[in-house]
Protein backbone atom coordinates (compact mmCIF):
# COMPACT_ATOMS: atom_id res chain seq x y z
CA UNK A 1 13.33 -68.30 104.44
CA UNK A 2 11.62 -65.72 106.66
CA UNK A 3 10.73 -62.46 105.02
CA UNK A 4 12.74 -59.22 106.66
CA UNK A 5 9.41 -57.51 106.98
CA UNK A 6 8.02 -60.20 109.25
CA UNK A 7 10.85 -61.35 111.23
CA UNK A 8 10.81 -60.39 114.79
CA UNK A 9 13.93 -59.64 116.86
CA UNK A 10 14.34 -60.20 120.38
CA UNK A 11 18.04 -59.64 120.99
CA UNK A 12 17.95 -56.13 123.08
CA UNK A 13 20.98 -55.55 124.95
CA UNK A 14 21.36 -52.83 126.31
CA UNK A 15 19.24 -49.47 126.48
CA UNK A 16 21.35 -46.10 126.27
CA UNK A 17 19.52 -42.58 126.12
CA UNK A 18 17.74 -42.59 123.34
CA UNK A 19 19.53 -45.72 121.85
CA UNK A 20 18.55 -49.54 121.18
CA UNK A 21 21.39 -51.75 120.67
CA UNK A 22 20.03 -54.94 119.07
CA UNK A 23 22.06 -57.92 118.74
CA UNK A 24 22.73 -60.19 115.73
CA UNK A 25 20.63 -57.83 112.89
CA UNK A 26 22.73 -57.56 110.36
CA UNK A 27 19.96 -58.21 107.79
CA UNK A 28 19.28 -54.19 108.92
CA UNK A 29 20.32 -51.62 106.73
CA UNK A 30 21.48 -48.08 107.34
CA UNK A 31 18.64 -45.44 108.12
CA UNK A 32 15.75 -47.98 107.90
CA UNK A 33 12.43 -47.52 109.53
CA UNK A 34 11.91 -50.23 112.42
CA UNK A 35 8.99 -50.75 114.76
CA UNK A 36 9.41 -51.69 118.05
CA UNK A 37 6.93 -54.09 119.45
CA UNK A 38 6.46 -53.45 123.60
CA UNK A 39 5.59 -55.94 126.34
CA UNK A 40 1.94 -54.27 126.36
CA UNK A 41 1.79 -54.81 122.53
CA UNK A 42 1.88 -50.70 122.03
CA UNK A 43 4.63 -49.81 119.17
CA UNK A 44 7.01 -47.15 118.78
CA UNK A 45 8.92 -46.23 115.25
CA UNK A 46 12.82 -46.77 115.01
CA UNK A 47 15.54 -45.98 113.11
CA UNK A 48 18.83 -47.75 112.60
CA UNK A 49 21.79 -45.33 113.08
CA UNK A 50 24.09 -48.09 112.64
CA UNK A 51 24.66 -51.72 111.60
CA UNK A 52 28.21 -53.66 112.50
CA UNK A 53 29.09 -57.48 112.82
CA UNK A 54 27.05 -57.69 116.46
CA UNK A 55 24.92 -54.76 116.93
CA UNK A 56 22.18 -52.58 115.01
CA UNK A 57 21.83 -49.25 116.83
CA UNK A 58 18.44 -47.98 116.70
CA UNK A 59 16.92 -44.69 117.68
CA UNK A 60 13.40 -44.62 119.27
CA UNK A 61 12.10 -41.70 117.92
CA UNK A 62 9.57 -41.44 120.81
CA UNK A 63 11.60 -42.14 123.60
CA UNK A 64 13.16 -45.39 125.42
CA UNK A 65 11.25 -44.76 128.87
CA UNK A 66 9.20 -47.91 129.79
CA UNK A 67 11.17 -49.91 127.23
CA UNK A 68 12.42 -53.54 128.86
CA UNK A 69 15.11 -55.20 127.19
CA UNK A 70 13.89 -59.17 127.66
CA UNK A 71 10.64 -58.79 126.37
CA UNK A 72 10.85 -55.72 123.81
CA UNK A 73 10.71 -56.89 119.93
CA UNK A 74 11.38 -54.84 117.13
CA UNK A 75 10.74 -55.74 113.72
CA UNK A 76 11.57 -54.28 110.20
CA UNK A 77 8.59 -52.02 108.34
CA UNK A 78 10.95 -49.95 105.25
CA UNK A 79 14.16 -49.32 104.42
CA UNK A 80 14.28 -45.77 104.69
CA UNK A 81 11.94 -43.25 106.57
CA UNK A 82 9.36 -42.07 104.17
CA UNK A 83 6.91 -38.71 104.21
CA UNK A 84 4.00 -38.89 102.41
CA UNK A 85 3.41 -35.38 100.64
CA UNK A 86 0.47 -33.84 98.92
CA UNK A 87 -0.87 -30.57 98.20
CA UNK A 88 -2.99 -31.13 100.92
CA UNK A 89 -0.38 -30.46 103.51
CA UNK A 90 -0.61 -26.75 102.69
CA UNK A 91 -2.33 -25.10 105.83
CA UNK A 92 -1.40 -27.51 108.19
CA UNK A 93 0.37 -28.48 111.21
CA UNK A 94 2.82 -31.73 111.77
CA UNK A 95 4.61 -33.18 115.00
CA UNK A 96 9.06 -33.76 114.30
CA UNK A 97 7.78 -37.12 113.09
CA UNK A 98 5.43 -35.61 110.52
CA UNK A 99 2.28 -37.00 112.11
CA UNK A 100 -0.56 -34.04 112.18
CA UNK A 101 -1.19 -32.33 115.19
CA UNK A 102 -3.35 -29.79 114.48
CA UNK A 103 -6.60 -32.06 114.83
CA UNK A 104 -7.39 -32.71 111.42
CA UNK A 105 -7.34 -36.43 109.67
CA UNK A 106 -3.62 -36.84 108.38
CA UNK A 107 -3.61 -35.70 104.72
CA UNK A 108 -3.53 -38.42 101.37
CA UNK A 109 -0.99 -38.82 100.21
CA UNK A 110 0.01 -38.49 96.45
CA UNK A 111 3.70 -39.73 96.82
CA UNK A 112 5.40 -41.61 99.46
CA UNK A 113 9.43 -39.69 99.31
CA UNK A 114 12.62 -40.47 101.61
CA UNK A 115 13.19 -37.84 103.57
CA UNK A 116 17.41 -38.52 103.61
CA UNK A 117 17.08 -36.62 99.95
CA UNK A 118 20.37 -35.24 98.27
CA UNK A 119 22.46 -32.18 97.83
CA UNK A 120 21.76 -30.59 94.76
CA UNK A 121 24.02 -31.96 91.77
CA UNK A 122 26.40 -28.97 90.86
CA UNK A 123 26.47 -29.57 87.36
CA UNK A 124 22.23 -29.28 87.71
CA UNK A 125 22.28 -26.09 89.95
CA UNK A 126 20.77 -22.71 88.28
CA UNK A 127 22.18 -19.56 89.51
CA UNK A 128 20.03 -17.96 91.96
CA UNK A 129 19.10 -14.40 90.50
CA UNK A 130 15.40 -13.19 91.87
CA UNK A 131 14.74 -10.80 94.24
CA UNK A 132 12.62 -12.49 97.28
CA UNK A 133 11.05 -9.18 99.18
CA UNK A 134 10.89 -10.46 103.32
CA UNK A 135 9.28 -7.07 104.03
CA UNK A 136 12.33 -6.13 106.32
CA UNK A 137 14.72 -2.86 105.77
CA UNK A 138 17.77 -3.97 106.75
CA UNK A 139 17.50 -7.54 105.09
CA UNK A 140 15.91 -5.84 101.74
CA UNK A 141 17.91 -3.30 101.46
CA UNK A 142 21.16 -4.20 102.96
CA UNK A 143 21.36 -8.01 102.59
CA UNK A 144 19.22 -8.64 100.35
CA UNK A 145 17.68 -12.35 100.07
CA UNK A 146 17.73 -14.20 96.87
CA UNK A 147 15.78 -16.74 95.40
CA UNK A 148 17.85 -19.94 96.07
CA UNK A 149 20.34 -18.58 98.61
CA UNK A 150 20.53 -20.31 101.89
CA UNK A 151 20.83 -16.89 104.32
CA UNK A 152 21.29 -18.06 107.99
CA UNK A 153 20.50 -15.66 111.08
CA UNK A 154 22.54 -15.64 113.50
CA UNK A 155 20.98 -14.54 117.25
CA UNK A 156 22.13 -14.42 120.75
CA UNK A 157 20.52 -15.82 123.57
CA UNK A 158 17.18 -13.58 124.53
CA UNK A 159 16.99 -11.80 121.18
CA UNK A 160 13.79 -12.08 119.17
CA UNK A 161 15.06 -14.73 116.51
CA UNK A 162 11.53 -15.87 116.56
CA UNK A 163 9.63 -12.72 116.46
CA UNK A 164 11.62 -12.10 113.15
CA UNK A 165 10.95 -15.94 112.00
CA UNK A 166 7.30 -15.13 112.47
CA UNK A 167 7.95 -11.46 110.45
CA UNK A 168 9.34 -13.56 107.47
CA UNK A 169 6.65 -15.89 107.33
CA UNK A 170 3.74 -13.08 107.60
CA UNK A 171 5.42 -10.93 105.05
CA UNK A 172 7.74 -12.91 102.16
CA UNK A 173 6.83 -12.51 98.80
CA UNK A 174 8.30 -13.29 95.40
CA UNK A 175 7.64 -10.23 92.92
CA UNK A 176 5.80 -11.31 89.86
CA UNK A 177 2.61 -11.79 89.01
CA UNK A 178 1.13 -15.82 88.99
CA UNK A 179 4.41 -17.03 91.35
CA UNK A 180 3.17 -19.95 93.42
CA UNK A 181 5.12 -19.28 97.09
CA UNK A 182 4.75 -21.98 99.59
CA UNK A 183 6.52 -21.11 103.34
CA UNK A 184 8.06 -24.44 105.21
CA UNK A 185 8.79 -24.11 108.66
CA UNK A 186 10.50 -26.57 111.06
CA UNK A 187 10.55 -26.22 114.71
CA UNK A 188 13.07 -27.62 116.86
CA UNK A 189 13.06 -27.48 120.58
CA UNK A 190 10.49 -24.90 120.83
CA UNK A 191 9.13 -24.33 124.40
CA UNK A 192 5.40 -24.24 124.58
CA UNK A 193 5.27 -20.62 124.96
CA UNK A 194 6.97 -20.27 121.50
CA UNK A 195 4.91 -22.66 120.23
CA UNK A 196 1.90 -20.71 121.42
CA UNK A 197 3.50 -17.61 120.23
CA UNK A 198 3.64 -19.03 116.45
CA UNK A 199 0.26 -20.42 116.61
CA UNK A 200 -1.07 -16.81 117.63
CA UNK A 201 0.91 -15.18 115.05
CA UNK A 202 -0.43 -17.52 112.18
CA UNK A 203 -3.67 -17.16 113.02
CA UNK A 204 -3.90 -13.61 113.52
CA UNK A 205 -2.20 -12.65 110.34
CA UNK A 206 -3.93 -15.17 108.14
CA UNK A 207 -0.55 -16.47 107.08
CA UNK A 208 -0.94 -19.77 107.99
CA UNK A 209 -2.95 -20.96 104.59
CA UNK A 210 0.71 -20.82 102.81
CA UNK A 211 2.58 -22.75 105.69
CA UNK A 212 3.20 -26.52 105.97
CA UNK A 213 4.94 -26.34 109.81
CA UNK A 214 6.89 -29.56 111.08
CA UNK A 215 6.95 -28.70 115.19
CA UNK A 216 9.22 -30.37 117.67
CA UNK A 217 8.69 -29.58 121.10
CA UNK A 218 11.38 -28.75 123.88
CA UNK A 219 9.72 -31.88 125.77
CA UNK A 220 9.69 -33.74 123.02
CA UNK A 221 12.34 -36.71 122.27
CA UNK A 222 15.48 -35.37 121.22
CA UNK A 223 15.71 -37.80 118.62
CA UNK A 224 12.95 -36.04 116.76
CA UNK A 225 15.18 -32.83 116.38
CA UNK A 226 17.04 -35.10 113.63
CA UNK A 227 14.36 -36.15 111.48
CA UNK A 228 12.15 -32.38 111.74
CA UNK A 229 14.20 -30.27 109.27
CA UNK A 230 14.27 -33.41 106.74
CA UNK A 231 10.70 -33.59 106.80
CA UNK A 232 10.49 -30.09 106.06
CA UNK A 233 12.92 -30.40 103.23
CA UNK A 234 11.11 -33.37 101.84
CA UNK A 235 8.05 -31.31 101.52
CA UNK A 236 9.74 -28.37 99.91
CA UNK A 237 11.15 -30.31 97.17
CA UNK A 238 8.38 -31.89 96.36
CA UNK A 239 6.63 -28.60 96.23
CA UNK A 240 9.25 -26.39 94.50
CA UNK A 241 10.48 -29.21 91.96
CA UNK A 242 7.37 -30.86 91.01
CA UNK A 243 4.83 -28.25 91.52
CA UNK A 244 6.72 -25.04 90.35
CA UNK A 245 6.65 -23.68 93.69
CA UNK A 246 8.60 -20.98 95.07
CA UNK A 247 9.67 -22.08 98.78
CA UNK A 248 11.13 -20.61 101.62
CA UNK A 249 12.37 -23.14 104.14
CA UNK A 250 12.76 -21.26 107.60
CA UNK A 251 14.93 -23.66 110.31
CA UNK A 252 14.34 -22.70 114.37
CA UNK A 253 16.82 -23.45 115.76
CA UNK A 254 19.11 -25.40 114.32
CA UNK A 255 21.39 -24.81 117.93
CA UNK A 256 18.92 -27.54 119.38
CA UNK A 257 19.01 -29.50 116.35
CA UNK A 258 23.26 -29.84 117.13
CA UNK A 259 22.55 -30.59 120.51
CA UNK A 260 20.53 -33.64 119.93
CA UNK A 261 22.92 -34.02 117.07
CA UNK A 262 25.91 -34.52 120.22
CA UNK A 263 23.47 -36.35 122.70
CA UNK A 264 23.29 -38.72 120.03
CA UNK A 265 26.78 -39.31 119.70
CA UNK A 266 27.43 -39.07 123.20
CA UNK A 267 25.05 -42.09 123.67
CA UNK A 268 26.72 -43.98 121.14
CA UNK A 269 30.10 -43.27 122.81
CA UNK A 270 31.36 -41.31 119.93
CA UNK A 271 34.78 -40.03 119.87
CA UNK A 272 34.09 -36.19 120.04
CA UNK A 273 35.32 -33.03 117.88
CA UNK A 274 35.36 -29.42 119.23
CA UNK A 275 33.27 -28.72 121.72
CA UNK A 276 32.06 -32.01 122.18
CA UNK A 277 29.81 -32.04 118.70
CA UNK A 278 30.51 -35.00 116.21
CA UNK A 279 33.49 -34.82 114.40
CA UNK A 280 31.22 -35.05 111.07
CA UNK A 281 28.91 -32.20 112.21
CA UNK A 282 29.87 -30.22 108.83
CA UNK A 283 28.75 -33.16 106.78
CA UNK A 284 25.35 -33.18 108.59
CA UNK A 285 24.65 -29.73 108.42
CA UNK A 286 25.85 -29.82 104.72
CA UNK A 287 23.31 -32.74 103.89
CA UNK A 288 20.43 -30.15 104.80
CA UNK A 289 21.50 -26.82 103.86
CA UNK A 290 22.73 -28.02 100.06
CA UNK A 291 19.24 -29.64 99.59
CA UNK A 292 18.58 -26.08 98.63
CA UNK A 293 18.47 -24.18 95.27
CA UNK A 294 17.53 -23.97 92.22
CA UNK A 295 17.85 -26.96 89.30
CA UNK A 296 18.02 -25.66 85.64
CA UNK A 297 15.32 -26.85 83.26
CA UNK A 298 12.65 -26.51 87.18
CA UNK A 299 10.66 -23.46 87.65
CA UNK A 300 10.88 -23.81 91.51
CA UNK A 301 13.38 -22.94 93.55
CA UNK A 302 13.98 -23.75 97.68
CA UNK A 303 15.48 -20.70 99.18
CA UNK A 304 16.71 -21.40 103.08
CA UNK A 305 16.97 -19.29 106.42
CA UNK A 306 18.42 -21.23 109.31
CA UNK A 307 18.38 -19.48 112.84
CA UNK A 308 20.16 -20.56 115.31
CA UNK A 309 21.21 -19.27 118.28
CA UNK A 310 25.08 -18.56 119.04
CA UNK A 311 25.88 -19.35 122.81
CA UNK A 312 27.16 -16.52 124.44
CA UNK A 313 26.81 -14.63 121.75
CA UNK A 314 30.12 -16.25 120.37
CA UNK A 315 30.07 -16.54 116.61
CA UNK A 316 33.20 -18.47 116.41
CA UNK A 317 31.47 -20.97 118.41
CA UNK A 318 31.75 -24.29 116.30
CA UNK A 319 27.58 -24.32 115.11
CA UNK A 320 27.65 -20.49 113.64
CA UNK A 321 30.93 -21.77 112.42
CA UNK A 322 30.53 -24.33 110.70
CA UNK A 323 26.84 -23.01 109.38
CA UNK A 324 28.97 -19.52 107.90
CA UNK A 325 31.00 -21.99 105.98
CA UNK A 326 28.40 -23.54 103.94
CA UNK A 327 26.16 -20.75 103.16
CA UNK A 328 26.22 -17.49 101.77
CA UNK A 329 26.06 -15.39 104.53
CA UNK A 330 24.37 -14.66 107.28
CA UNK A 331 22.04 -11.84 109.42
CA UNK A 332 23.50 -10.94 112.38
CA UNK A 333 21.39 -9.97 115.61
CA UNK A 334 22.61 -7.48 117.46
CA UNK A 335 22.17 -7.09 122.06
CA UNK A 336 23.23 -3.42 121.97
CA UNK A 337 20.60 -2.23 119.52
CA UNK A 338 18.58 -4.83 121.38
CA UNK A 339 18.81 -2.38 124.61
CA UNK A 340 18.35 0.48 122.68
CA UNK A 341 14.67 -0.76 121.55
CA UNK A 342 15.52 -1.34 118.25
CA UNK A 343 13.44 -3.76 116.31
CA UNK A 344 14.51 -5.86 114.59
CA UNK A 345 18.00 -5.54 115.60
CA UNK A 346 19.36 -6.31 112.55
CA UNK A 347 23.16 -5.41 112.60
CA UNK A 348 23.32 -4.26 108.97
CA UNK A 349 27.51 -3.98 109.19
CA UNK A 350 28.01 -7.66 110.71
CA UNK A 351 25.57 -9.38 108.45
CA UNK A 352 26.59 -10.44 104.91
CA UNK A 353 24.48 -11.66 101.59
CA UNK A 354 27.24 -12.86 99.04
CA UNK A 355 24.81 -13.45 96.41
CA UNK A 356 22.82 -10.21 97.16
CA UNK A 357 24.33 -8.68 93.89
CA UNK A 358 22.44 -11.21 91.64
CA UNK A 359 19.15 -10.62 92.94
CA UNK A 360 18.79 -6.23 92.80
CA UNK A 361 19.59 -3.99 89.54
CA UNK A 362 17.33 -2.78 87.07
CA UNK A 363 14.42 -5.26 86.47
CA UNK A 364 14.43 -6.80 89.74
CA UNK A 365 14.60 -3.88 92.59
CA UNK A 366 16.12 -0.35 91.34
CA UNK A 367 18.99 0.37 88.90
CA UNK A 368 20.84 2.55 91.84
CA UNK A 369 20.53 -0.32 94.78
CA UNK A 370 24.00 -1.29 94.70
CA UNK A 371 25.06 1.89 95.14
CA UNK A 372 22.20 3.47 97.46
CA UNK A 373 23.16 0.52 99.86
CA UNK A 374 27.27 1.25 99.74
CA UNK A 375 26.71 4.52 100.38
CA UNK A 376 24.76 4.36 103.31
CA UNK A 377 27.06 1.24 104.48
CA UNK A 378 29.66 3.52 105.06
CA UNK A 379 27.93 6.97 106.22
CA UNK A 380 26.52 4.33 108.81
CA UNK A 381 29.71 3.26 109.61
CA UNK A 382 31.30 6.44 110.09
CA UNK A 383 28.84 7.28 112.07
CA UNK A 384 29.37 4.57 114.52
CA UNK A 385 33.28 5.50 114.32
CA UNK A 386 32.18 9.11 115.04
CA UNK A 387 30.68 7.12 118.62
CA UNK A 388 33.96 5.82 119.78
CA UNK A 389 35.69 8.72 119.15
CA UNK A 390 32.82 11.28 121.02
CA UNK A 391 33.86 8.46 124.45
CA UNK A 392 37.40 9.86 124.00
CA UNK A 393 37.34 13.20 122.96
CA UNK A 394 33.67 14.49 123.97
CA UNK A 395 31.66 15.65 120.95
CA UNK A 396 32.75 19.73 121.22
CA UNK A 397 36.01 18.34 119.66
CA UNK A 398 34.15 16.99 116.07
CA UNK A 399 34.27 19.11 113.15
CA UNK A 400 30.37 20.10 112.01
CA UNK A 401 30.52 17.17 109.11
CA UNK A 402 31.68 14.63 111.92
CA UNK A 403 28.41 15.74 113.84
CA UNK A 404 26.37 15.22 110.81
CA UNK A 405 27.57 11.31 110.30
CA UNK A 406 26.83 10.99 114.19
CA UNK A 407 23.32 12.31 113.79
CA UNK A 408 22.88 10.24 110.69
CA UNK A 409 23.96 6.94 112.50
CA UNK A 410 21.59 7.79 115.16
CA UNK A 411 18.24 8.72 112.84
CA UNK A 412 19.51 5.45 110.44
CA UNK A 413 18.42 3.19 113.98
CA UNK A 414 15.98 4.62 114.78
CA UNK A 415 14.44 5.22 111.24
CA UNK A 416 15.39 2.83 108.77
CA UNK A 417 16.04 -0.58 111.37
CA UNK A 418 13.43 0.42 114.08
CA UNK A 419 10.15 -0.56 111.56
CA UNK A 420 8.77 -2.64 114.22
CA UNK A 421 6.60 -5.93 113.44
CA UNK A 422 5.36 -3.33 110.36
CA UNK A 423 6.04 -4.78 106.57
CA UNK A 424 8.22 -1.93 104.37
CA UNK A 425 8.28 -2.76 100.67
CA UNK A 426 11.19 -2.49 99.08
CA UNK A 427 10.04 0.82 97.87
CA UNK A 428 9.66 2.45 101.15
CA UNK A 429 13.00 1.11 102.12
CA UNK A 430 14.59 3.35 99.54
CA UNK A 431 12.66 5.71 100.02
CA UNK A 432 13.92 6.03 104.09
CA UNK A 433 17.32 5.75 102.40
CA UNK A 434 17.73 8.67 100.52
CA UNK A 435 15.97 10.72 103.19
CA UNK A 436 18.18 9.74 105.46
CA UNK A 437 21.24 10.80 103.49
CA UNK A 438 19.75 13.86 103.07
CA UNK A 439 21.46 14.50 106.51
CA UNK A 440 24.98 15.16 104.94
CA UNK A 441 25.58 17.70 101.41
CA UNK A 442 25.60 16.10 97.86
CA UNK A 443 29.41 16.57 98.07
CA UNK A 444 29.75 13.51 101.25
CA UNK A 445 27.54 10.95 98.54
CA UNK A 446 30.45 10.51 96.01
CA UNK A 447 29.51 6.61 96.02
CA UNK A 448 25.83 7.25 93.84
CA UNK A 449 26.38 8.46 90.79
CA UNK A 450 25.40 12.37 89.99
CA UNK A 451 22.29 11.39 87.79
CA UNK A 452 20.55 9.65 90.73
CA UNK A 453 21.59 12.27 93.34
CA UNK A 454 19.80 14.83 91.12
CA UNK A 455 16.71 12.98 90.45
CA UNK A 456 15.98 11.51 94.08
CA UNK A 457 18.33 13.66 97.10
CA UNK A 458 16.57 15.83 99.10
CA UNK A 459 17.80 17.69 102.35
CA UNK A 460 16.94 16.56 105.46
CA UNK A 461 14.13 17.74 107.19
CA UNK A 462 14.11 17.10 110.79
CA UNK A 463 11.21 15.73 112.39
CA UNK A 464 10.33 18.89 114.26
CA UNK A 465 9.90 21.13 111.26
CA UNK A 466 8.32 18.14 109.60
CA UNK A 467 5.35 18.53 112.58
CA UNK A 468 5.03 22.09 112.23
CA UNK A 469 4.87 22.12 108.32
């Protein structure tokens, strides 16, 4: 009998998109690695999206152009896709079918993994409970990351999702002294420009020796978007579980990735859900994001930040959605500070870390962050309140504390969120903090108790008499 791994198929049918239908291959099992053999004798890698009675659906993972359906062969090579990792992929730079591009020999390999992976058991998740410092106010201080946490950002169209991606990566750091932190990044649909952009901003900042980068380009097969963030989880559990790494697994942007995610199923002539995504677009998003954590009885731990872009700005829109349901949280972008200048616009009341209480306290940040951040929270807020009520009423109508909250929300912009590409331990962040509240009297700040006010308010020098003294 005819071994699988040597036994050519020339059944082709049909060609859709990115999609091979091959006849009578039933011998083909779900997610295996094909090759497929062209009249020229050139190959391209395959994978089977589906096997039935009469067809195996394939997806060329390089494309279908030039591809003729009497003469094309494919053949089986493994029965799943496989990464080879190493600590040798540290520093470097891979293609969305983890193939280096970055003109160095591909690295050797001391395991050979399947890049499907698993969710996390349940039973062996560890509560997530360290600190991870991103160097960024409003995400240190207001939504604070922890180690473990899967912490999605949510940006509009035009907003600098990227420049904040590239912010993370510079400046992320576990506290602690002998942590082993490891950055993963996957690129998906990136145009050259941002590719050029990231490249420029690794370089420059020397941040690129603790990066392993999986990059998918806009012109690159769509197909690829599927396979990029696996890779890049393959690699960071191979780091954080078996080497005792920390990781931080940053996704860009996982919008494109549910685009392909539809063309695929469009091509395949799937029955669509809302919006025209796959019905089982939750599961597939779920498969990813709960491949992150932390396992009890591991040192390591795979912390996650999916961007992704929310068309017109719509956060009910079925990919935010969908994304909000299985994490815990998110960082939401905001246009109007945007216009204003402010960078990173970081809307500190839309965004949300659930687990942010397990990861600050004594020990880990300060003993008064809790309450530092809920008490600036809501002078903030009131001070945006005090906004919409100055575009009815004018400002001469506000009492002289209502003024104060209205300065306050103005000078917490432009002070505390406006840090520019500039890292701000978590230090300096409170530090901001309680000069900023030294806008309003001790008797407005009943939300910190009176032991901290004493030790750490001061009143609010405005940056005039700051100058002249």
């Amino acid at each position: 009998m005819e071994k699988l791994s040597t036994k050519e198929y020339q059944t082709v049918s049909y060609i859709s998109g990115p999609l091979l239908f091959l006849e009578g291959a039933k011998d083909f099992s779900y997610a295996a690695l094909v090759e497929i053999i062209m009249p020229d004798g050139s190959t391209r890698k395959g994978q089977v999206l589906e096997v039935s009675e009469k067809y195996a659906v394939i997806q060329v993972l390089e494309g279908t152009l030039g591809l003729d359906v009497a003469s094309t062969k494919v053949r089986f090579l493994e029965d799943q896709v496989h990464l080879g990792v190493s600590k040798e992929m540290v520093g470097r730079i891979f293609n969305g079918r983890g193939e280096p591009i970055d003109g160095l020999p591909a690295p050797t390999p001391e395991k050979r993994l399947p890049i499907v992976g698993a969710a996390i058991n349940p039973i062996a998740r560890d509560k997530p409970s360290d600190f991870i410092q991103t160097g960024i106010s409003a995400i240190d201080g207001f939504n604070t990351l922890v180690r473990g946490q899967k912490l999605p950002i949510f940006s509009g169209a035009g907003l600098p999702a990227n420049e904040i991606a590239a912010m993370i990566m510079k400046y992320a750091k576990v506290r602690g002294e002998g942590e082993e932190f490891l950055i993963v990044f996957a690129a998906m649909g990136l145009t050259s420009r941002e590719y050029a952009y990231f490249m420029k901003e690794f370089k420059e900042s020397g941040a690129l020796g603790r990066i392993v980068a999986f990059v998918n380009l806009a012109d690159d097969p769509a197909v690829e978007r599927l396979l990029t963030p696996r890779f890049a989880l393959t690699v960071a559990e191979y780091f954080a579980f078996e080497l005792d790494y920390h990781v931080l697994v940053i996704l860009s942007d996982m919008t494109n990735y549910c685009e392909a995610l539809r063309e695929i199923g469009a091509a395949r002539e799937e029955v669509p859900g809302r919006r025209g995504y796959p019905g089982y677009m939750y599961t597939d998003l779920a498969t990813m994001y709960e491949r992150t954590g932390r396992i009890k009885g591991k040192k390591g731990s795979i912390t996650q930040i999916p961007i992704l872009t929310m068309p017109d700005d719509d956060i009910t829109h079925p990919i935010p959605d969908l994304t909000g349901y299985i994490t815990e949280g998110q960082i939401v972008l905001s246009r109007e500070l945007h216009r204003k200048g402010i960078f990173p616009p970081i809307d500190i009341l839309m965004s949300l870390s659930r687990l942010m209480n397990l990861g600050i306290g004594e020990g880990k940040t300060t003993a008064y962050h809790r309450e530092w951040k809920d008490q600036l929270y809501a002078c903030y807020a009131k001070g945006r309140d005090m906004r919409r009520l100055v575009a009815i009423v004018g400002e001469d109508a506000l009492s002289d504390i209502d003024k104060k909250y209205l300065r306050l929300a103005d000078e917490f912009e432009h002070i505390m969120l406006n840090q520019g590409d500039k890292e701000r331990s978590i230090e300096e962040t409170l530090e901001i903090g309680w000069e900023i509240m030294g806008m309003l009297p001790k008797t407005e700040l009943s939300k910190i108790k009176r032991k901290y006010l004493d030790e750490f308010y001061k009143e609010w020098i405005p940056k005039q008499a700051k100058e002249a003294y």
